[in-house]
Every structure is written in C-alpha cells, then in structure tokens.
C-alpha atoms as a PDB file:
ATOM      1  CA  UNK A   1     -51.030  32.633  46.307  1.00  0.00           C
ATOM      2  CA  UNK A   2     -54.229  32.334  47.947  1.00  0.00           C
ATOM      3  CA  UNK A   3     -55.374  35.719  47.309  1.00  0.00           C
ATOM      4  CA  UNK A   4     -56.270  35.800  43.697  1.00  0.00           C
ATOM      5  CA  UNK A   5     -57.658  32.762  41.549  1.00  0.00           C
ATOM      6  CA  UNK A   6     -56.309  33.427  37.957  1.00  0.00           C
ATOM      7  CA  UNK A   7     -58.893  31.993  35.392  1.00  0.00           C
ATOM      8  CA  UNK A   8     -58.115  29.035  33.199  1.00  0.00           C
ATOM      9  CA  UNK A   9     -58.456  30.537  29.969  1.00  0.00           C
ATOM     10  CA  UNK A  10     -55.901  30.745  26.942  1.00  0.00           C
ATOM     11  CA  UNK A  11     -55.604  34.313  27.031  1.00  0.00           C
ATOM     12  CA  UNK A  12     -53.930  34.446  30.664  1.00  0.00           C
ATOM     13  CA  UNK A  13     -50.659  33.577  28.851  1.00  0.00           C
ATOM     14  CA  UNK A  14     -51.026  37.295  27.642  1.00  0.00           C
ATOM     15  CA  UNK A  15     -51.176  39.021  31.042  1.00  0.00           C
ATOM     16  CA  UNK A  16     -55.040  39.422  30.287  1.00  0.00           C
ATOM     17  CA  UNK A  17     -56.035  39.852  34.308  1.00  0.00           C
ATOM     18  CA  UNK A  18     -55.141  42.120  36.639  1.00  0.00           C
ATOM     19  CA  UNK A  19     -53.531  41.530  39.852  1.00  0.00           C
ATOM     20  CA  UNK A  20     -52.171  43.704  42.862  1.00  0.00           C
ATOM     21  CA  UNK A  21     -48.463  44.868  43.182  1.00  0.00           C
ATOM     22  CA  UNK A  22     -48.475  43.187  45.791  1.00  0.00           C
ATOM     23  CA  UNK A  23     -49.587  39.877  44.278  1.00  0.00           C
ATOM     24  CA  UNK A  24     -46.912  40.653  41.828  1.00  0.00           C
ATOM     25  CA  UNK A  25     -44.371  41.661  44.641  1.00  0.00           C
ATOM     26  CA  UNK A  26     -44.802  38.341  46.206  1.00  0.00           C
ATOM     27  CA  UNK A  27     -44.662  36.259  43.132  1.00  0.00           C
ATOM     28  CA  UNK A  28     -41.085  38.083  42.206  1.00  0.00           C
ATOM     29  CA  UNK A  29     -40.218  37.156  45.611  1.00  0.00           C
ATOM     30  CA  UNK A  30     -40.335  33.618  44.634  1.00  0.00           C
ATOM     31  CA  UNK A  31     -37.212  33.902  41.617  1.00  0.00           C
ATOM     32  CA  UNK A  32     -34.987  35.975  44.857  1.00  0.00           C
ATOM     33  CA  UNK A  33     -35.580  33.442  47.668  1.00  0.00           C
ATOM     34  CA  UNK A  34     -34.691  30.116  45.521  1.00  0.00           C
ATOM     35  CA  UNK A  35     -38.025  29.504  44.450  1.00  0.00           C
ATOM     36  CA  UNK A  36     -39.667  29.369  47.459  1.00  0.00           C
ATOM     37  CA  UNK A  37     -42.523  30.998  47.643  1.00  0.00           C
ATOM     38  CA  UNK A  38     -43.720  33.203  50.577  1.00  0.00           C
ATOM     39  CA  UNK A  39     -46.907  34.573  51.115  1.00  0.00           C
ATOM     40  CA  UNK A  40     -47.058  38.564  51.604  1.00  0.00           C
ATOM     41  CA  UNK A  41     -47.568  39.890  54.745  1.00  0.00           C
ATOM     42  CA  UNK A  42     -47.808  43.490  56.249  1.00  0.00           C
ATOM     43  CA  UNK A  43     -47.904  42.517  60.198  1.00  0.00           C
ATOM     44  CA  UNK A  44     -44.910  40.234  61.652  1.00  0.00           C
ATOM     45  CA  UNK A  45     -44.920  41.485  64.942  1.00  0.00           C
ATOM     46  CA  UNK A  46     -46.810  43.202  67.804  1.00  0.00           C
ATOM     47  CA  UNK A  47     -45.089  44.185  70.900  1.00  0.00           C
ATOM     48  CA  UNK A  48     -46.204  46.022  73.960  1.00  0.00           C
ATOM     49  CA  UNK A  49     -44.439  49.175  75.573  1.00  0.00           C
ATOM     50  CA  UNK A  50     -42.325  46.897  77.355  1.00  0.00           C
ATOM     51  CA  UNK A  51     -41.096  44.741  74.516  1.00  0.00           C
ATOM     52  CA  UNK A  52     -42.973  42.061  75.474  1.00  0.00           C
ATOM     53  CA  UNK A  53     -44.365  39.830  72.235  1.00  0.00           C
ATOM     54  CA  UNK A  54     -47.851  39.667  71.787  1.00  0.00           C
ATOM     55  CA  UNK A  55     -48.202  38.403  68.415  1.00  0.00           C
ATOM     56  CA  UNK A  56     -45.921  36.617  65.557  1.00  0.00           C
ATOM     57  CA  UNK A  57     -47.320  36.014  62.320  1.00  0.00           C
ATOM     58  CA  UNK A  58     -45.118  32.852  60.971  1.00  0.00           C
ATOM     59  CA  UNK A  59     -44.394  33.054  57.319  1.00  0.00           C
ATOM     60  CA  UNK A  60     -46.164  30.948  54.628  1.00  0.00           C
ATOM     61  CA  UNK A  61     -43.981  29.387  52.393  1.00  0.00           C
ATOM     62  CA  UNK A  62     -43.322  26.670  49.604  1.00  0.00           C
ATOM     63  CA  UNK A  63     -41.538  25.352  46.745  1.00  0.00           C
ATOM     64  CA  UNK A  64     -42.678  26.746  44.000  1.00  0.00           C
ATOM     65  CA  UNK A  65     -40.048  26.119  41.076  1.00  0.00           C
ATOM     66  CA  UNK A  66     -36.956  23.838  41.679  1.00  0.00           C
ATOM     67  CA  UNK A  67     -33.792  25.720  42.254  1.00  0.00           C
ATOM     68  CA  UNK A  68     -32.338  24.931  38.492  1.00  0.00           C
ATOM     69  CA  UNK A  69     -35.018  26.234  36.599  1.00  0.00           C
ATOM     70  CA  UNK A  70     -35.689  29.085  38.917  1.00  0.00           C
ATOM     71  CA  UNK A  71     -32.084  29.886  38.628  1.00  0.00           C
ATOM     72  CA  UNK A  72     -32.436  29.751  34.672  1.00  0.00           C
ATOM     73  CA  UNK A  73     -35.471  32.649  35.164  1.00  0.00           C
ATOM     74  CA  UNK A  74     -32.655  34.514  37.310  1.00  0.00           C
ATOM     75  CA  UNK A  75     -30.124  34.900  34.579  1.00  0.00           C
ATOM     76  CA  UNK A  76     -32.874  35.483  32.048  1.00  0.00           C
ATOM     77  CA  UNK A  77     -34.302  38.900  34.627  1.00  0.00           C
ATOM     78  CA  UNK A  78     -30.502  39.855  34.785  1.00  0.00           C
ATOM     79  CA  UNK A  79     -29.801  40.337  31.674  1.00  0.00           C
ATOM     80  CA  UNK A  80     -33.285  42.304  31.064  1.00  0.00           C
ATOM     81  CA  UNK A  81     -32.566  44.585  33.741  1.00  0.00           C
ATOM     82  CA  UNK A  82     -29.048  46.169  32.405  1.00  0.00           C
ATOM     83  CA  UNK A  83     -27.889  50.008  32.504  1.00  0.00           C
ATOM     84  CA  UNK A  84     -28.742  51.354  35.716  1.00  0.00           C
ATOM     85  CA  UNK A  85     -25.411  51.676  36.777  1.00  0.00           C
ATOM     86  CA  UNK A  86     -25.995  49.744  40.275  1.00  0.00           C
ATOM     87  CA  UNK A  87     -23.484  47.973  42.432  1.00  0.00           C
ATOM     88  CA  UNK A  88     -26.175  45.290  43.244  1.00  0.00           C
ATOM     89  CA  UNK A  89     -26.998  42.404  41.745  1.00  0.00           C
ATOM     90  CA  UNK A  90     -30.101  42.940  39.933  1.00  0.00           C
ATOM     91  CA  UNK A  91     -33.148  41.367  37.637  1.00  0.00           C
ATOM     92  CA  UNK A  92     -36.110  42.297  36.826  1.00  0.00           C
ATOM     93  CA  UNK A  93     -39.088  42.795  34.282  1.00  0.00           C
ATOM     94  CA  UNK A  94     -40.607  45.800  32.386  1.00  0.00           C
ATOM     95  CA  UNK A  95     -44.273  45.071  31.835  1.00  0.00           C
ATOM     96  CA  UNK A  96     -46.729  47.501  29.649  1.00  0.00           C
ATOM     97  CA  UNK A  97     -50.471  46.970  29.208  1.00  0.00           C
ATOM     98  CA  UNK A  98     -52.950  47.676  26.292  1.00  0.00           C
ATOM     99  CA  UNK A  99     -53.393  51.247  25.046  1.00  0.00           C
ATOM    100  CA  UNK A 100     -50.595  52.532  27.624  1.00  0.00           C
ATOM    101  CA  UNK A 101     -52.785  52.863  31.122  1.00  0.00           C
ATOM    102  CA  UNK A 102     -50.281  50.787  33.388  1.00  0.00           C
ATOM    103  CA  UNK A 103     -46.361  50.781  33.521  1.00  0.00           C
ATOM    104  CA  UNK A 104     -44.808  47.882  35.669  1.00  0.00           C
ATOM    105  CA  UNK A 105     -41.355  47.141  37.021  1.00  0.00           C
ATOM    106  CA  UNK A 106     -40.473  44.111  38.806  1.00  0.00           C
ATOM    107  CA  UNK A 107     -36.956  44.685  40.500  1.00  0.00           C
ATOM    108  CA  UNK A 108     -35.354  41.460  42.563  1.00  0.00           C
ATOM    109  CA  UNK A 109     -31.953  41.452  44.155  1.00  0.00           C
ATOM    110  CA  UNK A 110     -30.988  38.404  46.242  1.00  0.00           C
ATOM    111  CA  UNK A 111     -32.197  40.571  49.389  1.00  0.00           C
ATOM    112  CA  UNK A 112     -35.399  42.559  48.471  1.00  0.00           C
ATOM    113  CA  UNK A 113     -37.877  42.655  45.805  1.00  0.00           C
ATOM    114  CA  UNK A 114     -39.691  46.051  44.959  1.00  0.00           C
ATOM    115  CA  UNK A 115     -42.713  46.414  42.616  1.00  0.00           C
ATOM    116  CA  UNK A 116     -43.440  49.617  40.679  1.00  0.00           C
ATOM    117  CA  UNK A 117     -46.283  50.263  39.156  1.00  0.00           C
ATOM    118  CA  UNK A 118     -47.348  53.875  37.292  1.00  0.00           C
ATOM    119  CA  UNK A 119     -51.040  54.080  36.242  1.00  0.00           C
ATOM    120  CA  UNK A 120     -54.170  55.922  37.243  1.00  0.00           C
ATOM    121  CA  UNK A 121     -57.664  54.510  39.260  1.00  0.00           C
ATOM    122  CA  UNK A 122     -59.155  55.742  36.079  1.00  0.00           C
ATOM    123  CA  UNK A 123     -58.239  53.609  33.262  1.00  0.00           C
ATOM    124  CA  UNK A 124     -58.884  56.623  30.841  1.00  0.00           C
ATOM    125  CA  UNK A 125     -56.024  58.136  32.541  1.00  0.00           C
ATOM    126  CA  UNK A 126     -53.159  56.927  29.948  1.00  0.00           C
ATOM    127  CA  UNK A 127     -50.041  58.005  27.320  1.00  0.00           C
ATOM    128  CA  UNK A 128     -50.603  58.656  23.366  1.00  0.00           C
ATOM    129  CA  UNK A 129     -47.858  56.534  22.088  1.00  0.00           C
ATOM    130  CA  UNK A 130     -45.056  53.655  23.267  1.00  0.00           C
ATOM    131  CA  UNK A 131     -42.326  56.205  24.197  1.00  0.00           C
ATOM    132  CA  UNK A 132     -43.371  57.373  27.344  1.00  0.00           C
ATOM    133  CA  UNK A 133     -46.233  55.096  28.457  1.00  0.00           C
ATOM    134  CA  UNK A 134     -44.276  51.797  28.280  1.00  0.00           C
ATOM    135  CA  UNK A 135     -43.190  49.997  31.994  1.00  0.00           C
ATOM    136  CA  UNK A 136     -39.028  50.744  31.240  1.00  0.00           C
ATOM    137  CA  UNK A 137     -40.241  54.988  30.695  1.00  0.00           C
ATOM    138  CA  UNK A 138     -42.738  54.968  33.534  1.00  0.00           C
ATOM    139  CA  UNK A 139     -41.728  52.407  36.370  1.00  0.00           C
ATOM    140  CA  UNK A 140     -38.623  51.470  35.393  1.00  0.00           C
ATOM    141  CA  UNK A 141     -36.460  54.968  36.580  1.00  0.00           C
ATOM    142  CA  UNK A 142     -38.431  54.667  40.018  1.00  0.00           C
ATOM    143  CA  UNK A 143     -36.536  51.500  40.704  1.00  0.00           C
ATOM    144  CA  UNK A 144     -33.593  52.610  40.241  1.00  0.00           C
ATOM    145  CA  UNK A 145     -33.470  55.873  42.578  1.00  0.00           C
ATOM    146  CA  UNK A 146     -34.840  53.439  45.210  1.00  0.00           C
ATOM    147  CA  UNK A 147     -32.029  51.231  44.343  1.00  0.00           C
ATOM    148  CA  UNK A 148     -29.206  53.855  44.289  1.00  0.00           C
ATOM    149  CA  UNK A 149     -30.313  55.474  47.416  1.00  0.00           C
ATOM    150  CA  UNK A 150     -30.853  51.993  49.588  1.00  0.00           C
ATOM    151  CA  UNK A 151     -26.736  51.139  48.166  1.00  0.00           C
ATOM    152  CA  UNK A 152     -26.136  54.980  49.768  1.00  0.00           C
ATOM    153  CA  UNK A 153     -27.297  54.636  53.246  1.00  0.00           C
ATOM    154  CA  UNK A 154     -25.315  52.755  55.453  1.00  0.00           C
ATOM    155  CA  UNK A 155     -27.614  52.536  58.197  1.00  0.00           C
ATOM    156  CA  UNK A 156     -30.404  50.665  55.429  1.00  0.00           C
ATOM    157  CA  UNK A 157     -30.606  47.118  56.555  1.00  0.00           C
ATOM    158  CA  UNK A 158     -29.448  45.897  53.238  1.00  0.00           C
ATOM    159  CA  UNK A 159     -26.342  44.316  51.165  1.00  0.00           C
ATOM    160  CA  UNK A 160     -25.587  45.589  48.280  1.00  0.00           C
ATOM    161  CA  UNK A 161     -22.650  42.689  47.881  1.00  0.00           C
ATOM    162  CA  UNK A 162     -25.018  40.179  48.376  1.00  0.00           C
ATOM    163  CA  UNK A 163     -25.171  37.522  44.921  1.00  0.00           C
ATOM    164  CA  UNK A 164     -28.089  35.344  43.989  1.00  0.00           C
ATOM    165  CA  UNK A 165     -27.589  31.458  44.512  1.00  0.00           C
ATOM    166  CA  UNK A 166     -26.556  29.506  42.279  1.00  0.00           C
ATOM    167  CA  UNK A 167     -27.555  26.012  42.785  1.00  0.00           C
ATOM    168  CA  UNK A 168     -24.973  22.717  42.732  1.00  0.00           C
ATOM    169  CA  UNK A 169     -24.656  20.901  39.085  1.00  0.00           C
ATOM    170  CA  UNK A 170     -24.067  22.072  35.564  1.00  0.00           C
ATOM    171  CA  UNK A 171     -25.728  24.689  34.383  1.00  0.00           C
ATOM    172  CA  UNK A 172     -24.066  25.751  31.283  1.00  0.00           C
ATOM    173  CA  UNK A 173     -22.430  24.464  27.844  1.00  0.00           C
ATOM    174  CA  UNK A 174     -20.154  25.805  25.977  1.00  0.00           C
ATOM    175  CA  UNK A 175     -20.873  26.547  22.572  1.00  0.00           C
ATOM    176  CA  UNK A 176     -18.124  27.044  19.808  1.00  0.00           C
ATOM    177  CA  UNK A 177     -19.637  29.998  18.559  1.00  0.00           C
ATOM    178  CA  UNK A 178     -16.584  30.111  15.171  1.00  0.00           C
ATOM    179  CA  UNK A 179     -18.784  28.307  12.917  1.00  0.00           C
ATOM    180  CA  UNK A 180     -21.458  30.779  12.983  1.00  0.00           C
ATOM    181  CA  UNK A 181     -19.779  33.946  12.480  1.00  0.00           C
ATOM    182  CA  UNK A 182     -20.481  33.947   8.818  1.00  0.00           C
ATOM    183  CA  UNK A 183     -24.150  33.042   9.477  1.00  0.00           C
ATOM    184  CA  UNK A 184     -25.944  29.288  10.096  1.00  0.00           C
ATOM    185  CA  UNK A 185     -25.008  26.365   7.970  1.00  0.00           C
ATOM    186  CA  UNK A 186     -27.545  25.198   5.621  1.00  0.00           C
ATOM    187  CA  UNK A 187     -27.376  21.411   4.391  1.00  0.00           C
ATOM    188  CA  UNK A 188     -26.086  22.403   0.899  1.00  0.00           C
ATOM    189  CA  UNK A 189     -22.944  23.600   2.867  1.00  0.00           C
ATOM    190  CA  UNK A 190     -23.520  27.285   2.410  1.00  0.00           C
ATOM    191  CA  UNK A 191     -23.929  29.706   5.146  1.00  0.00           C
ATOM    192  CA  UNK A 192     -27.184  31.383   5.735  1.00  0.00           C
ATOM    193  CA  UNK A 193     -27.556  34.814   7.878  1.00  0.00           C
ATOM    194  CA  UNK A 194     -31.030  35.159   9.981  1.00  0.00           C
ATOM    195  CA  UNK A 195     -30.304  39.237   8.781  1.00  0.00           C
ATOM    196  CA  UNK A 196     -30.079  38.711   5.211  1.00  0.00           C
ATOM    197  CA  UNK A 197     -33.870  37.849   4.414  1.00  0.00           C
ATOM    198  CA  UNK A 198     -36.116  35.047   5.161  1.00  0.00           C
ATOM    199  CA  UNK A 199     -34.959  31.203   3.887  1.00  0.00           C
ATOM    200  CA  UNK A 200     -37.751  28.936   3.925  1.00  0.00           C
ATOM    201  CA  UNK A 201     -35.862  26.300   4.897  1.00  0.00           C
ATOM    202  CA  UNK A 202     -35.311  27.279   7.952  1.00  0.00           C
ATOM    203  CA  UNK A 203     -38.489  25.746   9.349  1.00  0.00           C
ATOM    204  CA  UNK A 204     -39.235  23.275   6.805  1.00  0.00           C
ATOM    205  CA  UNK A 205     -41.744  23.479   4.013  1.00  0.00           C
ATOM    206  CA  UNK A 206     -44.245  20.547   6.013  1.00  0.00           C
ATOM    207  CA  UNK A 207     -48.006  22.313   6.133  1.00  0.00           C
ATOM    208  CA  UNK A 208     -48.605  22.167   9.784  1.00  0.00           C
ATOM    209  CA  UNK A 209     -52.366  22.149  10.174  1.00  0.00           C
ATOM    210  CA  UNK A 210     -54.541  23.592  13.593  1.00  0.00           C
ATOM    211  CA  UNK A 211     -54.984  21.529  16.280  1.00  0.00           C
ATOM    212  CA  UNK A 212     -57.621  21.156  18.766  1.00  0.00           C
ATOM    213  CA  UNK A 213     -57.002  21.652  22.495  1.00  0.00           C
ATOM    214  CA  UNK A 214     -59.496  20.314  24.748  1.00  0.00           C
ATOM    215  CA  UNK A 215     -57.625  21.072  27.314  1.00  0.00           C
ATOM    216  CA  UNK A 216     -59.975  24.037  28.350  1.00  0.00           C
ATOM    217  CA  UNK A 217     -64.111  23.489  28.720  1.00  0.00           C
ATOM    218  CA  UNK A 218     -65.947  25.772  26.459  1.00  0.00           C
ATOM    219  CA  UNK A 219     -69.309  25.930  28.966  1.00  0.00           C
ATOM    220  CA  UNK A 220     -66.537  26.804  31.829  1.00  0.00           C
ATOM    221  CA  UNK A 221     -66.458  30.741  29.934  1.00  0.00           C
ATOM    222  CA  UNK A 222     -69.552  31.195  28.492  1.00  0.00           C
ATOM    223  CA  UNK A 223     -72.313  33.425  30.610  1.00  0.00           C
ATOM    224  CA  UNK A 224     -75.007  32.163  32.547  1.00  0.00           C
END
C-alpha cells in the first residue's frame, strides 16, 4: 500500500506485525470495491470561501485480486459476520492478538468499510482470559451500533439496500449433499462420521517427511 513494507518472513502468515487501522481500513476496502485497491486518503478537497477549488487529490487505485476470487473472500466475510440483526449487506473479520492486548473488527458493506480496533498505547494494558478480550467481545459490538445508527438516519449519505457485485460466470456447484447424511463413504463401502473419532484413513497412512523451503534467505533475518 505504500505505507508499510510487511517483512518476508514465514511468520507474517500469523498476523505477526502490526499495522495501522487505517492500513487495515484500506486493505478491507479492496474485498468492497471489486478488488480494486485504493489508497487511503484524509484530504480530497480544498475549497475557498467562495467555492472555488483549490486542490483535488485524485485517488490511487489498482487491481489487486480479480473479481472471482475477490468475490469468493466476499461470501467467505459474510458468512463470518452473522447476528447483528442489520438490514445491510455485511462481511467482515474478528481479529484477536497474543495475550488479549488488541481486539479488531473489519466491517465491509458494498458502500463503506469501517475498522475497529480496542486496545491500549500500553501493551500491558490487556484482558485475563478469551471471553472478553477477543476482537467479536471488544470491537465487534462497536460495529454494529455504527451500523444500526448509519441504516437510521436518513439524511447519512449511505444505502443500506445496496448488494455487493457479483461478477459474470459460474461461481457455484451444486453438491448432492444425500449421500453424506449418514457420514463420508469409506472405500470398504461403509460410512464414516468426521464426529465419531479419528479414522486414519482419512489422510492416508504415507509418512510425509519435512521439506526445505528456500524460498526465504536466512542472512535476510539475522542481526547485523
């Protein structure tokens, strides 16, 4: 995003840096607006007493993700974002980090994204256990009051009826979902039910052994 360079190391795939709400903000933006990208901006205009223009800022923007597979991430947020009771169409993402000192929630409709985040400047400053210092306890409920009373005021420059795009080709199979109501099919012809213990089969019984990945320098991490 131009703002932040996120390290190449394997432990990024765990949320192990921090970033800004809004670096966050503007990277939800991304999943609302098609995948395109748009940088995040505070200024767009400046105007005299008279009206008269004196500066634009033009918007920065790209591709990020194709439509498909950014419309895939769509219908993955919506279904994490359930029970809030709102007439919009909604996604989003509850995020928690180490020891309980940050709650996040990243809200998108197809006409605004808002970022919540609950934490302290000091990092000492945290919750005791998971039940109240996880993102859907802390950041979560903020969302939604912003939510309900935006769908409330009428003169709010925002529509509540507006749906996200869906983009042109198939997206979905259908799945005949008889066969497994008694649990999977094994090969000997009996049924098998994820909930009834573990069946080594599942997986197969082949040893798969470590693997190196070069893919990441070694002298890129270690100190000076």
């Amino acid at each position: 995003n131009g703002r932040y360079i996120v390290p190449k190391a394997p432990s990024i795939c765990l949320g192990a840096t921090d970033l800004s709400v809004m670096e966050m903000t503007g990277a939800y933006t991304t999943f609302a607006n098609n995948g395109i990208y748009n940088k995040p901006r505070f200024i767009t205009k400046i105007e005299d007493r008279n009206g008269r223009l004196l500066y634009e800022e033009e918007p920065e923007e790209r591709q990020a993700i194709e439509e498909r597979p950014n419309y895939v991430m769509v219908e993955m947020l919506r279904y994490a974002s359930g029970g809030m009771g709102l007439e919009s169409q909604v996604g989003g993402k509850t995020g928690t980090t180490n020891d309980y000192v940050d709650g996040w929630f990243m809200g998108i409709t197809p006409s605004l994204v808002v970022g919540t985040w609950v934490g302290g400047e000091d990092r000492w400053i945290r919750f005791l256990d998971l039940l109240y210092g996880q993102g859907a306890y802390m950041a979560k409920p903020y969302f939604k009051k912003v939510m309900q009373r935006l769908e409330k005021d009428e003169e709010a420059d925002y529509d509540k009826t507006a749906r996200f795009h869906i983009p042109p080709g198939d997206l979905g199979i259908e799945m005949d979902c008889s066969k497994y109501e008694h649990g999977l099919p094994s090969e000997g012809g009996d049924t098998f039910n994820e909930y009834d213990g573990f069946a080594e089969d599942v997986f197969g019984d082949e040893e798969l052994l470590p693997r190196r990945d070069s893919s990441f320098q070694r002298d890129r991490f270690e100190e000076q």
